[in-house]
C-alpha atoms as a PDB file:
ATOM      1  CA  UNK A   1      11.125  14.724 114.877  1.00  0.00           C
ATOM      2  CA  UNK A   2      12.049  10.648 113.632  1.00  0.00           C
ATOM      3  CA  UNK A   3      15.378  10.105 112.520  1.00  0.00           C
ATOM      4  CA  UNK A   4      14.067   9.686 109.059  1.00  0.00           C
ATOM      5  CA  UNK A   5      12.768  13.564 108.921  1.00  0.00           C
ATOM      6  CA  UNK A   6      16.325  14.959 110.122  1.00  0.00           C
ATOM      7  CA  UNK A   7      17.473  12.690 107.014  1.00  0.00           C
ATOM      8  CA  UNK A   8      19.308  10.144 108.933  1.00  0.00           C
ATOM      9  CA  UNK A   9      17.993   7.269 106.735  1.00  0.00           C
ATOM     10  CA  UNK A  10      21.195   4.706 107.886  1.00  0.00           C
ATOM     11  CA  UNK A  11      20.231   5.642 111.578  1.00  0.00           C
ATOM     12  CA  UNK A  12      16.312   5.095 111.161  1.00  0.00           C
ATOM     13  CA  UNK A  13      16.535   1.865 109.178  1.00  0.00           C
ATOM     14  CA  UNK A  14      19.208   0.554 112.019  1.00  0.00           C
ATOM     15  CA  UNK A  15      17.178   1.206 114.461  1.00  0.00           C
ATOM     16  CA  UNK A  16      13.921  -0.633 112.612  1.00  0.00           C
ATOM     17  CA  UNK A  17      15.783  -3.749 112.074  1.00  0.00           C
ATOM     18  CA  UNK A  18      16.624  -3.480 115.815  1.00  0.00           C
ATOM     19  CA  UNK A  19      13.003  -3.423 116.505  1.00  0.00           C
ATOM     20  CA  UNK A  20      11.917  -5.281 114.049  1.00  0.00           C
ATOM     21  CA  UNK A  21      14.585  -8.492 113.280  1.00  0.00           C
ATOM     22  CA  UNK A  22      15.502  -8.450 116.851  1.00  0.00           C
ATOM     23  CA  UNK A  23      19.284  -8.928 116.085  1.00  0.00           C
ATOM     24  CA  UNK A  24      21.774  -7.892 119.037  1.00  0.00           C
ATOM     25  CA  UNK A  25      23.070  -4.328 118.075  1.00  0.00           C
ATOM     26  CA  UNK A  26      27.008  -6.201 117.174  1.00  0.00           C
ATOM     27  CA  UNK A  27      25.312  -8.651 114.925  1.00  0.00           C
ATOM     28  CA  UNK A  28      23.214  -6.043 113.083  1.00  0.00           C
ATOM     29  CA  UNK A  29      26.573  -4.346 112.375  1.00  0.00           C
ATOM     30  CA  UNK A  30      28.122  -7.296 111.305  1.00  0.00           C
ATOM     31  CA  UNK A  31      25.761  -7.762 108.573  1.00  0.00           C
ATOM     32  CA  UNK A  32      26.331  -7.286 104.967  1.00  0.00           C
ATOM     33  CA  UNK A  33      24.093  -7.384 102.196  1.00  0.00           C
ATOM     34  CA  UNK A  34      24.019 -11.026 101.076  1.00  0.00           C
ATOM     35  CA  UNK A  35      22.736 -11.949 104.598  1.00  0.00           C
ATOM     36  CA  UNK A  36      19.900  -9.622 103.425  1.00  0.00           C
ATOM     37  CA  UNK A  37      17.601 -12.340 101.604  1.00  0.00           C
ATOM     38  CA  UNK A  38      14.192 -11.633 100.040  1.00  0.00           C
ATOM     39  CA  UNK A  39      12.058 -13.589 103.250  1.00  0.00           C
ATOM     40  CA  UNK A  40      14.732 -14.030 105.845  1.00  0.00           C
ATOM     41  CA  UNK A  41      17.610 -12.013 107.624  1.00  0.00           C
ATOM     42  CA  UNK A  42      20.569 -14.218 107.800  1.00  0.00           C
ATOM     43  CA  UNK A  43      22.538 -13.867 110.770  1.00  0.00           C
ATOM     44  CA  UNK A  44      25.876 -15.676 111.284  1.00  0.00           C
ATOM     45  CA  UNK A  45      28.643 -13.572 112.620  1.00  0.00           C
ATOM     46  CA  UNK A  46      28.890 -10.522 115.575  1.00  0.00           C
ATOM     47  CA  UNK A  47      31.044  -7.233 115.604  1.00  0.00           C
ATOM     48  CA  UNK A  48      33.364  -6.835 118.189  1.00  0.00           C
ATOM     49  CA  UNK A  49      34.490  -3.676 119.668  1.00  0.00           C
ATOM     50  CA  UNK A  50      37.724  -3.710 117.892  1.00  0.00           C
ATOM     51  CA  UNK A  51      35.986  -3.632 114.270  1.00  0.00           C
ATOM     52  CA  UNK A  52      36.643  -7.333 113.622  1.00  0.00           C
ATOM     53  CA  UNK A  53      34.023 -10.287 113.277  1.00  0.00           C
ATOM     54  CA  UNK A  54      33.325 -13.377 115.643  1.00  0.00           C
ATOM     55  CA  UNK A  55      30.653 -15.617 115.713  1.00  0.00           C
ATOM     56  CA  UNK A  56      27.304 -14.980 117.480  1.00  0.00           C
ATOM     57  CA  UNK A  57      26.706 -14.927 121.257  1.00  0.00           C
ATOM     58  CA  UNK A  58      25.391 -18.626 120.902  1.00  0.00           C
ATOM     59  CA  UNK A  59      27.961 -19.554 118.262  1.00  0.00           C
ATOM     60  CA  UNK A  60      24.571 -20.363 115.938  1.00  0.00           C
ATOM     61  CA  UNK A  61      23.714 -19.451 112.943  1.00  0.00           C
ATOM     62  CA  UNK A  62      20.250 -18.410 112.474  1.00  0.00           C
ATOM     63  CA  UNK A  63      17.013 -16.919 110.241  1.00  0.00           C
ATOM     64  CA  UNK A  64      14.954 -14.341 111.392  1.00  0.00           C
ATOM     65  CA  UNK A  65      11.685 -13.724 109.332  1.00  0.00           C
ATOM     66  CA  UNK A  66      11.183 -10.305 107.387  1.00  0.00           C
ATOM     67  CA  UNK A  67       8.125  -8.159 107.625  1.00  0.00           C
ATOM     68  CA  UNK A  68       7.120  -6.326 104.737  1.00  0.00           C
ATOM     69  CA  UNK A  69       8.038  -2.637 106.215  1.00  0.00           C
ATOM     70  CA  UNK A  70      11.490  -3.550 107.209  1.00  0.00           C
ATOM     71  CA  UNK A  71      12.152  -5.165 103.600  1.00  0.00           C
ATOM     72  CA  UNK A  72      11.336  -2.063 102.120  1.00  0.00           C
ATOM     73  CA  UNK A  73      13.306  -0.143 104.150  1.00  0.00           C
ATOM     74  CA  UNK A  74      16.079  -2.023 103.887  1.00  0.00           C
ATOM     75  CA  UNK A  75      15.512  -1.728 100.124  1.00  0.00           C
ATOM     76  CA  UNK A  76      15.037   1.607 100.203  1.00  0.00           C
ATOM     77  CA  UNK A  77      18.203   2.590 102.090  1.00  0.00           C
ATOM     78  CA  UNK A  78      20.433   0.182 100.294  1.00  0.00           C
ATOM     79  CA  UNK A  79      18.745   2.309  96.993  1.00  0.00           C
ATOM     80  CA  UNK A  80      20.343   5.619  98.791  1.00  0.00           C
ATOM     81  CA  UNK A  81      23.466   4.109  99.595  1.00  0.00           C
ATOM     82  CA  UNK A  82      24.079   3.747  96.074  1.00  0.00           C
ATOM     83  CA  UNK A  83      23.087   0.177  95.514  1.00  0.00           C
ATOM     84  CA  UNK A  84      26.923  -1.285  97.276  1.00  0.00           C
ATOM     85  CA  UNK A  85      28.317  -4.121  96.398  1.00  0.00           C
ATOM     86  CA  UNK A  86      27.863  -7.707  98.457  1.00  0.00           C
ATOM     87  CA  UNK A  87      30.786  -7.093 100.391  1.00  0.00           C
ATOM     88  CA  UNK A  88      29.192  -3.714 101.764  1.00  0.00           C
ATOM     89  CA  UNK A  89      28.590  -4.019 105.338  1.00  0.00           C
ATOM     90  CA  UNK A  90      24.555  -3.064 105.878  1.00  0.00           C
ATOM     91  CA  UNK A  91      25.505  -0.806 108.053  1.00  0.00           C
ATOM     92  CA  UNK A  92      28.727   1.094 107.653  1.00  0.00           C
ATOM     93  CA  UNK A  93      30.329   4.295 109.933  1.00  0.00           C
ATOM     94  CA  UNK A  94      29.719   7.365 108.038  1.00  0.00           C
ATOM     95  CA  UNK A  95      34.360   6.554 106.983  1.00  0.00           C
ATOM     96  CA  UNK A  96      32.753   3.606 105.388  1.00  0.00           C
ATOM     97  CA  UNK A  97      34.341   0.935 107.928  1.00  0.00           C
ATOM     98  CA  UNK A  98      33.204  -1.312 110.580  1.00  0.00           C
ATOM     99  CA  UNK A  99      31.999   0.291 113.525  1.00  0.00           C
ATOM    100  CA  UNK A 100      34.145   0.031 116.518  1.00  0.00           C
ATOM    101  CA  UNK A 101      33.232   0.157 120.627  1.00  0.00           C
ATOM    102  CA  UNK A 102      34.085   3.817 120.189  1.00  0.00           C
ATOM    103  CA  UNK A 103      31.654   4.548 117.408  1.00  0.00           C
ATOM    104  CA  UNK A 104      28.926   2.513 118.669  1.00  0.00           C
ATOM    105  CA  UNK A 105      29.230   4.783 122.158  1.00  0.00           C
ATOM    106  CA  UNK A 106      29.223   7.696 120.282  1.00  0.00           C
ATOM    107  CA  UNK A 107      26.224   6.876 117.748  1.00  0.00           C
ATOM    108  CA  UNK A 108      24.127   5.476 120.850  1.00  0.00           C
ATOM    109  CA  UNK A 109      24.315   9.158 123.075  1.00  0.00           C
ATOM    110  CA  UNK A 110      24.592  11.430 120.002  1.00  0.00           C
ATOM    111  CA  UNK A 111      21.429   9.566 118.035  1.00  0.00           C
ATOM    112  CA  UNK A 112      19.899   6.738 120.161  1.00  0.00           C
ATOM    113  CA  UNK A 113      19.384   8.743 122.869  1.00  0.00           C
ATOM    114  CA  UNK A 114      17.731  12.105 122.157  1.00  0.00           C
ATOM    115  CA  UNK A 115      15.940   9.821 119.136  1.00  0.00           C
ATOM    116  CA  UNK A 116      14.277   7.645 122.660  1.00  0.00           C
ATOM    117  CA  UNK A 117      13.982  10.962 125.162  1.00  0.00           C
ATOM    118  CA  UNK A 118      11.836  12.473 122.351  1.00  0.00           C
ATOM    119  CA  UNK A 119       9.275   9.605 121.957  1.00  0.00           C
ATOM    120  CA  UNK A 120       9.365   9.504 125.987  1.00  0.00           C
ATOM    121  CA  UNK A 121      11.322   6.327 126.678  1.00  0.00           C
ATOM    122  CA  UNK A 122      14.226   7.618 129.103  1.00  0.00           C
ATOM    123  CA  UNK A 123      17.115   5.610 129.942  1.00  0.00           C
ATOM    124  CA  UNK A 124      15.916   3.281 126.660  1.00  0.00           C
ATOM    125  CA  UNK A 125      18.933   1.449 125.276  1.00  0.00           C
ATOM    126  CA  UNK A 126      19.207  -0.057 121.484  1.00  0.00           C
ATOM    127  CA  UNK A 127      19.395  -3.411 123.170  1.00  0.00           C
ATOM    128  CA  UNK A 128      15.877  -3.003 124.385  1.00  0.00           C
ATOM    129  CA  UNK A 129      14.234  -2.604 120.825  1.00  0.00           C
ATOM    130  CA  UNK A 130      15.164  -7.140 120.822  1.00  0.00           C
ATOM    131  CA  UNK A 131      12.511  -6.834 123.174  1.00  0.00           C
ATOM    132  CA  UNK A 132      10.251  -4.946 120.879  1.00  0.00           C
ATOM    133  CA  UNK A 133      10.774  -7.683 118.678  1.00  0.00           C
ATOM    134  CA  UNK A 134      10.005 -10.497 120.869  1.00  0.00           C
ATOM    135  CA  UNK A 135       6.777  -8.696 122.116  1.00  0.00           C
ATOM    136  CA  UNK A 136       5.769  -8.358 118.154  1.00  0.00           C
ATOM    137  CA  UNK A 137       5.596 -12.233 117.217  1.00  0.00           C
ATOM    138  CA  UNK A 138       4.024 -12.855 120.841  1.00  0.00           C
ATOM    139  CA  UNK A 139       1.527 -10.957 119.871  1.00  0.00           C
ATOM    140  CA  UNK A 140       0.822 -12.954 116.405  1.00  0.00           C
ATOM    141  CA  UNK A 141       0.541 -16.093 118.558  1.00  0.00           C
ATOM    142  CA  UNK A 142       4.181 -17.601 117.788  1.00  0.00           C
ATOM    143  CA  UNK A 143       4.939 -20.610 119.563  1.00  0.00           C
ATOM    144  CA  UNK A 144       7.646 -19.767 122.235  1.00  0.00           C
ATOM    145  CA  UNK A 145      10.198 -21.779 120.630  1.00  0.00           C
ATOM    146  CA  UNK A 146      10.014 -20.663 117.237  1.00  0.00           C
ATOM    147  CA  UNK A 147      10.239 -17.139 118.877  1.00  0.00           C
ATOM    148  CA  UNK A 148      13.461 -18.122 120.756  1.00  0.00           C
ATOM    149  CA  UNK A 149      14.818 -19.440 117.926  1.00  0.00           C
ATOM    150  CA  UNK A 150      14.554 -16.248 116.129  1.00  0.00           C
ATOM    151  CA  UNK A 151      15.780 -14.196 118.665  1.00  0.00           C
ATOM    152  CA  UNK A 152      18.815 -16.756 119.609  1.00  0.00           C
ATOM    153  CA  UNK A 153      17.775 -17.195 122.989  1.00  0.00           C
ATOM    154  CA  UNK A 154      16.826 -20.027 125.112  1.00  0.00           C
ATOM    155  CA  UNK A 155      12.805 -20.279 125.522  1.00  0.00           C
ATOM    156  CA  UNK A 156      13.604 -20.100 129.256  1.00  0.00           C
ATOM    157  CA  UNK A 157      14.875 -16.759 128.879  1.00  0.00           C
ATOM    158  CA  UNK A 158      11.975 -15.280 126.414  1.00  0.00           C
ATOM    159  CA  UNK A 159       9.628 -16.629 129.473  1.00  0.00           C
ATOM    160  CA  UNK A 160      11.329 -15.198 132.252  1.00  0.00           C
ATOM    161  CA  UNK A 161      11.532 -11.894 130.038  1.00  0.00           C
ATOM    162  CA  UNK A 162       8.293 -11.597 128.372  1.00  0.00           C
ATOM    163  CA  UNK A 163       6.081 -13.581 130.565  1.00  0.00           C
ATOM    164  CA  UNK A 164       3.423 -10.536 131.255  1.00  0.00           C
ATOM    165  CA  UNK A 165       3.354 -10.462 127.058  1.00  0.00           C
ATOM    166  CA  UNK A 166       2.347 -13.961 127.110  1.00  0.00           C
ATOM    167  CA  UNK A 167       0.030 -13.793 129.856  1.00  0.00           C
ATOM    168  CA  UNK A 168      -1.789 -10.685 128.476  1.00  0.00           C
ATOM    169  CA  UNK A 169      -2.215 -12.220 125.255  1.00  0.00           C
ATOM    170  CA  UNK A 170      -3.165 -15.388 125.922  1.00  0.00           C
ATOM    171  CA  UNK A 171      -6.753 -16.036 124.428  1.00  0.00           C
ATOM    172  CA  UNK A 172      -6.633 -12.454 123.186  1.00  0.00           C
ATOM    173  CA  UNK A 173      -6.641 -10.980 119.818  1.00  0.00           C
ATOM    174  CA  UNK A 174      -3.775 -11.911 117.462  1.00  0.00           C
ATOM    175  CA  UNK A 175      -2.375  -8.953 115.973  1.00  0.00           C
ATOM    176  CA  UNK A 176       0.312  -9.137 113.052  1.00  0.00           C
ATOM    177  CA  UNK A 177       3.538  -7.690 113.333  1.00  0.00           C
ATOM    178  CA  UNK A 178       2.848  -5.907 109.777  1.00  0.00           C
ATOM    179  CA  UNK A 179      -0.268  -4.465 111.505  1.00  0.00           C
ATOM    180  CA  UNK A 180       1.331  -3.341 114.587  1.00  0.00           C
ATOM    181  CA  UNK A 181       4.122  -1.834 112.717  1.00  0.00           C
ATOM    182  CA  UNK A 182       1.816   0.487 110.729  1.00  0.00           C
ATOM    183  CA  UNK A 183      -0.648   0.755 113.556  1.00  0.00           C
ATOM    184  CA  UNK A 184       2.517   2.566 114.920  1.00  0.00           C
ATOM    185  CA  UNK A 185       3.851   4.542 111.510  1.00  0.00           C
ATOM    186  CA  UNK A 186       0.393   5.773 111.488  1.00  0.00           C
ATOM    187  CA  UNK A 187      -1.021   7.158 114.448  1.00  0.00           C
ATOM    188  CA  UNK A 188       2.073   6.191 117.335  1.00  0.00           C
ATOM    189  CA  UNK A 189       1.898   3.594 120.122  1.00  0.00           C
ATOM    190  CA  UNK A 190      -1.765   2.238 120.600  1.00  0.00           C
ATOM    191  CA  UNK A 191      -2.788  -0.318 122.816  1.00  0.00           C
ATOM    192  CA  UNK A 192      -1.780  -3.483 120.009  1.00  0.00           C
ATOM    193  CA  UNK A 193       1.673  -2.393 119.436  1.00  0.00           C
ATOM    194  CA  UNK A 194       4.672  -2.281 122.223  1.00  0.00           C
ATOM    195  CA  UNK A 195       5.389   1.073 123.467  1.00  0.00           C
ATOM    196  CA  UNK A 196       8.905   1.420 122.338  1.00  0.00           C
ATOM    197  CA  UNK A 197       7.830   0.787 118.965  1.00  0.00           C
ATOM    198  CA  UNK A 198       7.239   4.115 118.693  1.00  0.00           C
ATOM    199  CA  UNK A 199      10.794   4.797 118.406  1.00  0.00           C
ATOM    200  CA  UNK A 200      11.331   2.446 115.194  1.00  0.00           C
ATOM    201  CA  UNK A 201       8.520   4.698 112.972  1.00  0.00           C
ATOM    202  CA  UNK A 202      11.308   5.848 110.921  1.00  0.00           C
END
């Protein structure tokens, strides 16, 4: 059963834009809705375990491009939270607040967990769905850099990480990430979309 079916739309959309913006898990909680643009996710700041805000891991500030299923479900679950103000964190704890190393813990072995076990991904952390991402714009045919950029990481590192990715797909069939993503809502992992995907169907 998906996140979204036990009715845990905040969980399932956190865990799309995971897979699906690539953010690290303390800059997806940092964001609020104004870094939520119509194309582009705008991320600038990181959530520490104490609640409060620094800046990102590289001390950039960077755009990640939107697909069109992860805009809607951000729309959709901003349209259930009541439609919150621009100083509304994206992401809130269920009090409403900024979540702490404590809640983060919790949400990852109480939802995160059983939510990976069931699609068959054991010992899968959230941190892993960044590589979901990363294996999604490979596939369109990204250039490396523009992929790093994204993903705030040095190319070096998306190479040394996703190097089989490249290799498999180079001179193969491009594949969008839109496609891939409903390739997966539709009919589960298939040989053009990562496995772990599977876990960001909603």
């Amino acid at each position: 059963m998906t996140l979204r079916d036990q009715g845990l739309l905040r969980d399932a959309t956190l865990v799309v834009l995971l897979a699906y913006a690539g953010p690290r898990p303390g800059e997806a909680l940092a964001l609020s809705w104004p870094h939520v643009k119509d194309r582009v996710l705008l991320v600038e700041r990181a959530l520490q375990g104490d609640g409060d805000f620094k800046e990102t891991k590289t001390r950039a500030i960077r755009t990640v491009d939107l697909v069109a299923p992860l805009t809607a479900d951000l729309a959709e679950w901003r349209m259930a939270s009541g439609r919150p103000t621009d100083d509304r964190l994206v992401f809130p704890t269920r009090r409403g607040t900024a979540w702490t190393k404590h809640d983060w813990q919790n949400w990852t072995r109480r939802v995160f967990k059983p939510t990976a076990e069931g699609a068959g991904l054991v010992g899968a952390r959230p941190y892993d769905l960044r590589h979901v991402f990363c294996s999604l714009l490979i596939r369109e045919g990204r250039e490396i850099t523009e992929i790093a950029r994204q993903a705030g990481n040095p190319p070096s590192l998306l190479v040394d990480t996703h190097g089989h990715v490249i290799e498999e797909m180079r001179g193969g069939e491009r594949v969008t990430a839109e496609v891939a993503i409903r390739a997966a809502r539709e009919a589960g992992v298939s040989e053009k979309c990562p496995p772990a995907a599977i876990i960001a169907t909603g």
